[in-house]
PDB file of N, CA and C in Angstrom:
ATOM      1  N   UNK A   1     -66.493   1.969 -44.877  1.00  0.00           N
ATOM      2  CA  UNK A   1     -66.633   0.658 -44.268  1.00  0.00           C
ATOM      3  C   UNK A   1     -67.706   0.733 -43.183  1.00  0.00           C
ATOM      4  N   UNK A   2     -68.513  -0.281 -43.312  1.00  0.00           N
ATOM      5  CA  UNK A   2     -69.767   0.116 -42.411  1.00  0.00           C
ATOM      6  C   UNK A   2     -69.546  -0.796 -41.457  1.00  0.00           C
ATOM      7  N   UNK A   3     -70.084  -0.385 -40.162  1.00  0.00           N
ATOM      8  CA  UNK A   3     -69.854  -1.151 -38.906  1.00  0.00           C
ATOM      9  C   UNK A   3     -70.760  -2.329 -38.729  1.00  0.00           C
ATOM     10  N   UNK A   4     -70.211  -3.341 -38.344  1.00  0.00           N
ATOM     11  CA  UNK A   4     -71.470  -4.957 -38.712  1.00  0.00           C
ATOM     12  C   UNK A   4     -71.509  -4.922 -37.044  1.00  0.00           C
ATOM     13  N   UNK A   5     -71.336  -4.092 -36.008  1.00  0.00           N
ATOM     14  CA  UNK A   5     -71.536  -4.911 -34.873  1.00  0.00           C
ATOM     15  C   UNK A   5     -73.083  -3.884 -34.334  1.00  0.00           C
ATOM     16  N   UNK A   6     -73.744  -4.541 -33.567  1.00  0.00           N
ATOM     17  CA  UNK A   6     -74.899  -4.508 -33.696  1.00  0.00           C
ATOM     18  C   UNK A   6     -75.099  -4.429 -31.765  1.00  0.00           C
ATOM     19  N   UNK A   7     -75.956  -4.152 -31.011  1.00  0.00           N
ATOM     20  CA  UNK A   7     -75.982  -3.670 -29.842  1.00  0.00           C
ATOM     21  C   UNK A   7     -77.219  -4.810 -29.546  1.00  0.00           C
ATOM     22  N   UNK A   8     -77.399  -5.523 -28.292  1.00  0.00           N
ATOM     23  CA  UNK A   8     -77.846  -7.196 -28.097  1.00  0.00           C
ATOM     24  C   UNK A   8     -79.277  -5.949 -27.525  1.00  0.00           C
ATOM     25  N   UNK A   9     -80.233  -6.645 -27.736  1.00  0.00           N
ATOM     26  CA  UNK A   9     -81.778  -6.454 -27.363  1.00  0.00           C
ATOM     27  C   UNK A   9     -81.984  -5.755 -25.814  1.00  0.00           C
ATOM     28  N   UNK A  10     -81.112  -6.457 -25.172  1.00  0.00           N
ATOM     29  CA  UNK A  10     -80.885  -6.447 -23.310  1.00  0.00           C
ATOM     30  C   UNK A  10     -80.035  -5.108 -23.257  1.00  0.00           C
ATOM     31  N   UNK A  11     -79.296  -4.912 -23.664  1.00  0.00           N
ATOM     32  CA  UNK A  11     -78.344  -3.856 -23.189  1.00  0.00           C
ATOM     33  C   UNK A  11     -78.920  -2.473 -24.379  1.00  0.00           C
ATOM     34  N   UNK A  12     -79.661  -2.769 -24.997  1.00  0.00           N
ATOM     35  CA  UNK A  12     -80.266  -1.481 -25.721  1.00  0.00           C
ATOM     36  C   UNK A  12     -81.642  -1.094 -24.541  1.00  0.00           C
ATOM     37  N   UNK A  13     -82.362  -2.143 -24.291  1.00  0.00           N
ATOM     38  CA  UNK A  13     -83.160  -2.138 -23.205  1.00  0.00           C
ATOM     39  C   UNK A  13     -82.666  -0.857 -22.339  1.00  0.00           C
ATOM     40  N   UNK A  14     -81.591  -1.394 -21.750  1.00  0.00           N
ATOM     41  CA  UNK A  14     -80.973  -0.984 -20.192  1.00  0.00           C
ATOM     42  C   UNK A  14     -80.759   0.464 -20.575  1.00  0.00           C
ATOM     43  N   UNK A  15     -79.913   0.492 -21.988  1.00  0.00           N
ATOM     44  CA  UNK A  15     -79.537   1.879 -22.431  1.00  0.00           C
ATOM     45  C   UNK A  15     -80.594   2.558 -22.268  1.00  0.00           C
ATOM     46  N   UNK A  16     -82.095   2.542 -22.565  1.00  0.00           N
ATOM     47  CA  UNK A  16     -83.347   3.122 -22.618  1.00  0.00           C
ATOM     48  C   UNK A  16     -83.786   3.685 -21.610  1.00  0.00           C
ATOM     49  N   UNK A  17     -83.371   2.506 -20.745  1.00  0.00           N
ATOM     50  CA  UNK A  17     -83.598   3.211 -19.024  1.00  0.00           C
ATOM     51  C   UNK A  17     -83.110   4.435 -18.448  1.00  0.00           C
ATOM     52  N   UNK A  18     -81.272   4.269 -18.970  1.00  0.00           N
ATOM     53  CA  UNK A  18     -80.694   5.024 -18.155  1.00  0.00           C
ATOM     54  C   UNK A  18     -80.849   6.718 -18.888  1.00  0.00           C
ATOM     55  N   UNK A  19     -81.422   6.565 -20.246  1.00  0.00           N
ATOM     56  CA  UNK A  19     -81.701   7.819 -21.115  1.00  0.00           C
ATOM     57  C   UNK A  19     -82.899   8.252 -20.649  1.00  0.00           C
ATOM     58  N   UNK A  20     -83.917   7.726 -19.292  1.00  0.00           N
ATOM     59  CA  UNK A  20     -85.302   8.031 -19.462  1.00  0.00           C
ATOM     60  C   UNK A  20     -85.325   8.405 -17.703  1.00  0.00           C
ATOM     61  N   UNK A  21     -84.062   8.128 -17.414  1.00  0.00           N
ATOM     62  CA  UNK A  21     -83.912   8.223 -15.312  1.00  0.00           C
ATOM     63  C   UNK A  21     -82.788   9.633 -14.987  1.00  0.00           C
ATOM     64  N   UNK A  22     -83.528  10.755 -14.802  1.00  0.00           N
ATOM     65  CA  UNK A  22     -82.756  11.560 -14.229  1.00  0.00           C
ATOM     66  C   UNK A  22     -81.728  11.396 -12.949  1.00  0.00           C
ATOM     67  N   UNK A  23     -81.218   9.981 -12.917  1.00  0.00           N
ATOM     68  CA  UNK A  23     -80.095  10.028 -11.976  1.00  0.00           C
ATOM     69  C   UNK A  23     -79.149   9.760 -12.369  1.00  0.00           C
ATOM     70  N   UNK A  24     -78.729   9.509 -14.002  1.00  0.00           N
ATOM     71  CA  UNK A  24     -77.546   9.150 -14.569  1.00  0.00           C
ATOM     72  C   UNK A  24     -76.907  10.752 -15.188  1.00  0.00           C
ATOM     73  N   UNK A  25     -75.566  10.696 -15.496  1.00  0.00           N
ATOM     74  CA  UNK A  25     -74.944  11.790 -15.318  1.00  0.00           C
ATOM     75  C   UNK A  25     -74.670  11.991 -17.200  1.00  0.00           C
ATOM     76  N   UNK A  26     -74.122  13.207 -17.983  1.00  0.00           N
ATOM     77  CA  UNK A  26     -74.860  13.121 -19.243  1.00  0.00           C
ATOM     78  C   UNK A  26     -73.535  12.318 -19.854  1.00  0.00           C
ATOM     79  N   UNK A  27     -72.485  11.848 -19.219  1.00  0.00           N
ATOM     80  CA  UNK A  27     -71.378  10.908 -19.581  1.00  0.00           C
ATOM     81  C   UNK A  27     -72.020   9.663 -19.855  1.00  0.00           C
ATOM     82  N   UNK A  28     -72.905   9.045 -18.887  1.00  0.00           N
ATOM     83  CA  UNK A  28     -73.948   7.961 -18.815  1.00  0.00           C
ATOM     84  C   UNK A  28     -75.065   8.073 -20.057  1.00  0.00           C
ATOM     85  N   UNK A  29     -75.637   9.214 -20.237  1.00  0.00           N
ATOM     86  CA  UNK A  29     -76.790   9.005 -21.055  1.00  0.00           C
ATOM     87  C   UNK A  29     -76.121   9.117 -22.601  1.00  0.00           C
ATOM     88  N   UNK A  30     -74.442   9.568 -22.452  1.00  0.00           N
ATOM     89  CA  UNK A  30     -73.963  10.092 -23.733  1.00  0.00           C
ATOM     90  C   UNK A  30     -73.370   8.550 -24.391  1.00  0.00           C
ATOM     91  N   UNK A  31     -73.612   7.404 -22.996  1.00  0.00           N
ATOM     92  CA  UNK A  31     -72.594   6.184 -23.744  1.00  0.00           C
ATOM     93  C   UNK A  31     -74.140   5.083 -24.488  1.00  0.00           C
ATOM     94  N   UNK A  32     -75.074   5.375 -23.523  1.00  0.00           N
ATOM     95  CA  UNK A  32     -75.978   5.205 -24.072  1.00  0.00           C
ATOM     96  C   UNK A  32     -76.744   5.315 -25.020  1.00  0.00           C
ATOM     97  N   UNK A  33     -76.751   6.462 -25.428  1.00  0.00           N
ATOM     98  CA  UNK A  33     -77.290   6.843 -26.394  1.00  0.00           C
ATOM     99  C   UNK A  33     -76.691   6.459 -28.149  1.00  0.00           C
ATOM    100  N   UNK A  34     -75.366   6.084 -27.298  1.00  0.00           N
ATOM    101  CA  UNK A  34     -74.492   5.438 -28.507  1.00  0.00           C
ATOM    102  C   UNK A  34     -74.792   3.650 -28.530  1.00  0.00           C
ATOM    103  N   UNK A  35     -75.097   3.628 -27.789  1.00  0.00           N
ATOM    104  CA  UNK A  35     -75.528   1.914 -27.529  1.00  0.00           C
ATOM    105  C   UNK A  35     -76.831   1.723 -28.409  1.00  0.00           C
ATOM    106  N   UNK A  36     -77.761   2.560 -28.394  1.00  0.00           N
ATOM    107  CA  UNK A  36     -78.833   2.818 -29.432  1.00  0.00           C
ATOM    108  C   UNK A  36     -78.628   2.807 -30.557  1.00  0.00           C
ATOM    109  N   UNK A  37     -77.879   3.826 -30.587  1.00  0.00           N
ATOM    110  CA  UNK A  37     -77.494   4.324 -31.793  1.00  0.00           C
ATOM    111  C   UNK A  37     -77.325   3.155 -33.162  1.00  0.00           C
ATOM    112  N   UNK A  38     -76.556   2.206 -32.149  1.00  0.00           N
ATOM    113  CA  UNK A  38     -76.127   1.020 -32.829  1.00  0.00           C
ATOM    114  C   UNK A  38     -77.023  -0.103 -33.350  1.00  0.00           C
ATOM    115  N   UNK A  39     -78.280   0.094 -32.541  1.00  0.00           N
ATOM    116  CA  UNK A  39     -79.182  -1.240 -32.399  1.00  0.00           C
ATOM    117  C   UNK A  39     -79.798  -1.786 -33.988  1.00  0.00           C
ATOM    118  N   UNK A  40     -80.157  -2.726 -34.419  1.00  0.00           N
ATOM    119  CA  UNK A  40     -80.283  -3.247 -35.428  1.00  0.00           C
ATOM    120  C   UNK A  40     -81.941  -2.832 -35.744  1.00  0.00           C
ATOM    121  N   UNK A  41     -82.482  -1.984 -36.708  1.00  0.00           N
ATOM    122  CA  UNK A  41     -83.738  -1.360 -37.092  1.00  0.00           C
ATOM    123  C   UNK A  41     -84.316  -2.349 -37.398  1.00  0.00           C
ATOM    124  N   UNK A  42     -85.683  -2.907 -36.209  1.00  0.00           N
ATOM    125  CA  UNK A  42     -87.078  -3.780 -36.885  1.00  0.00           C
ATOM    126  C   UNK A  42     -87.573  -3.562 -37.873  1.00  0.00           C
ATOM    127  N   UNK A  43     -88.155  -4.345 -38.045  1.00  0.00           N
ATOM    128  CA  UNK A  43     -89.064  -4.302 -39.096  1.00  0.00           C
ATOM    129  C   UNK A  43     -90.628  -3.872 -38.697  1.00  0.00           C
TER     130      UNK A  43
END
């Protein structure tokens, strides 16, 4: 069963940030990176 929920433009953004700023802790870059993970592939 494949997952239909999809991660909003803004909060994949933010996720990007906090994966690219050595002041977040790797709990932070690890929830993030799952927020990506999710994002819907452009074209």
């Amino acid at each position: 069963m494949a997952n239909s929920k999809q991660t909003s433009k803004s909060v994949a953004s933010i996720a990007s940030k906090i994966l690219k700023d050595g002041r977040y802790s790797a709990a932070a870059k690890s929830a993030a990176a799952s927020a990506l993970a999710q994002t819907r592939k452009g074209k």
